[in-house]
Every structure is written in C-alpha cells, then in structure tokens.
Protein backbone atom coordinates (compact mmCIF):
# COMPACT_ATOMS: atom_id res chain seq x y z
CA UNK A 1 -35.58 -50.21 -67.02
CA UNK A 2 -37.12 -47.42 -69.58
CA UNK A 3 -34.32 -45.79 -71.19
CA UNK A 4 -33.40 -44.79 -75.19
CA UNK A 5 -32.41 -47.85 -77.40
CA UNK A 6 -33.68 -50.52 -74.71
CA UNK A 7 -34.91 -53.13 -76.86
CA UNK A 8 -37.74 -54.40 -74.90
CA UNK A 9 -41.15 -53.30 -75.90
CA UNK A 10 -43.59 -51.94 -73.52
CA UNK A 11 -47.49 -53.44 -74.05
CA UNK A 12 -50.71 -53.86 -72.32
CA UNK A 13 -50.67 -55.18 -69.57
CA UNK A 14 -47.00 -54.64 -68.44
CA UNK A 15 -46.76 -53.19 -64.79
CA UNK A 16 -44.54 -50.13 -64.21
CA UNK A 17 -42.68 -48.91 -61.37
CA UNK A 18 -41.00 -46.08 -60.17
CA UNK A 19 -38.16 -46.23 -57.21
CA UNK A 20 -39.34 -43.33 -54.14
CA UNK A 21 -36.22 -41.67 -54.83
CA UNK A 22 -37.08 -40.84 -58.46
CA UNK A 23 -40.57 -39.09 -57.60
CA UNK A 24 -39.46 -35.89 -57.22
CA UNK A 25 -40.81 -32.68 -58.69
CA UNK A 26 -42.50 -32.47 -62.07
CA UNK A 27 -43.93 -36.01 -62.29
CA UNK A 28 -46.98 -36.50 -64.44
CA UNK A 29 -49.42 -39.59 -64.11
CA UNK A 30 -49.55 -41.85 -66.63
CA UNK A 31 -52.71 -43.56 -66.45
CA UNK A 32 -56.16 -41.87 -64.47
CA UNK A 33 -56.51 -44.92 -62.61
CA UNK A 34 -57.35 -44.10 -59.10
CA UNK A 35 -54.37 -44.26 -56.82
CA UNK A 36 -56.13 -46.12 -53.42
CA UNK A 37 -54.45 -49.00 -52.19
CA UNK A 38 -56.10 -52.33 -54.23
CA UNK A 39 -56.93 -55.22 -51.87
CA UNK A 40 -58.36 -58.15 -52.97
C-alpha cells in the first residue's frame, strides 16, 4: 500500500496497482506507457 510514513521504498522496476473502485475522477497517469493489453 502507498500511504505517508510507509517504510517501504518504491524503485524501478516495482509494479503498481490500483483497485477499480479507486479510479474515479481526477486520476492522472503515471507513466506514458501505452495502455493495450501486453501478451506475450
């Protein structure tokens, strides 16, 4: 979880998350990586 004073350290390479419920209005992108599904 992201929140003030958790101790853990985001770096490269880390994969973030968001629930549905929390994309409401106002979001911004973090990243410009394209948003199409990735199948490998």
């Amino acid at each position: 979880m992201i929140y003030e004073g958790n101790p853990l350290v985001l770096e490269p390479g880390m994969v973030l998350f968001t629930h549905m419920i929390m994309q409401d209005d106002g979001c911004e992108p973090l990243t410009r990586v394209p948003r199409e599904l990735v199948i490998n």
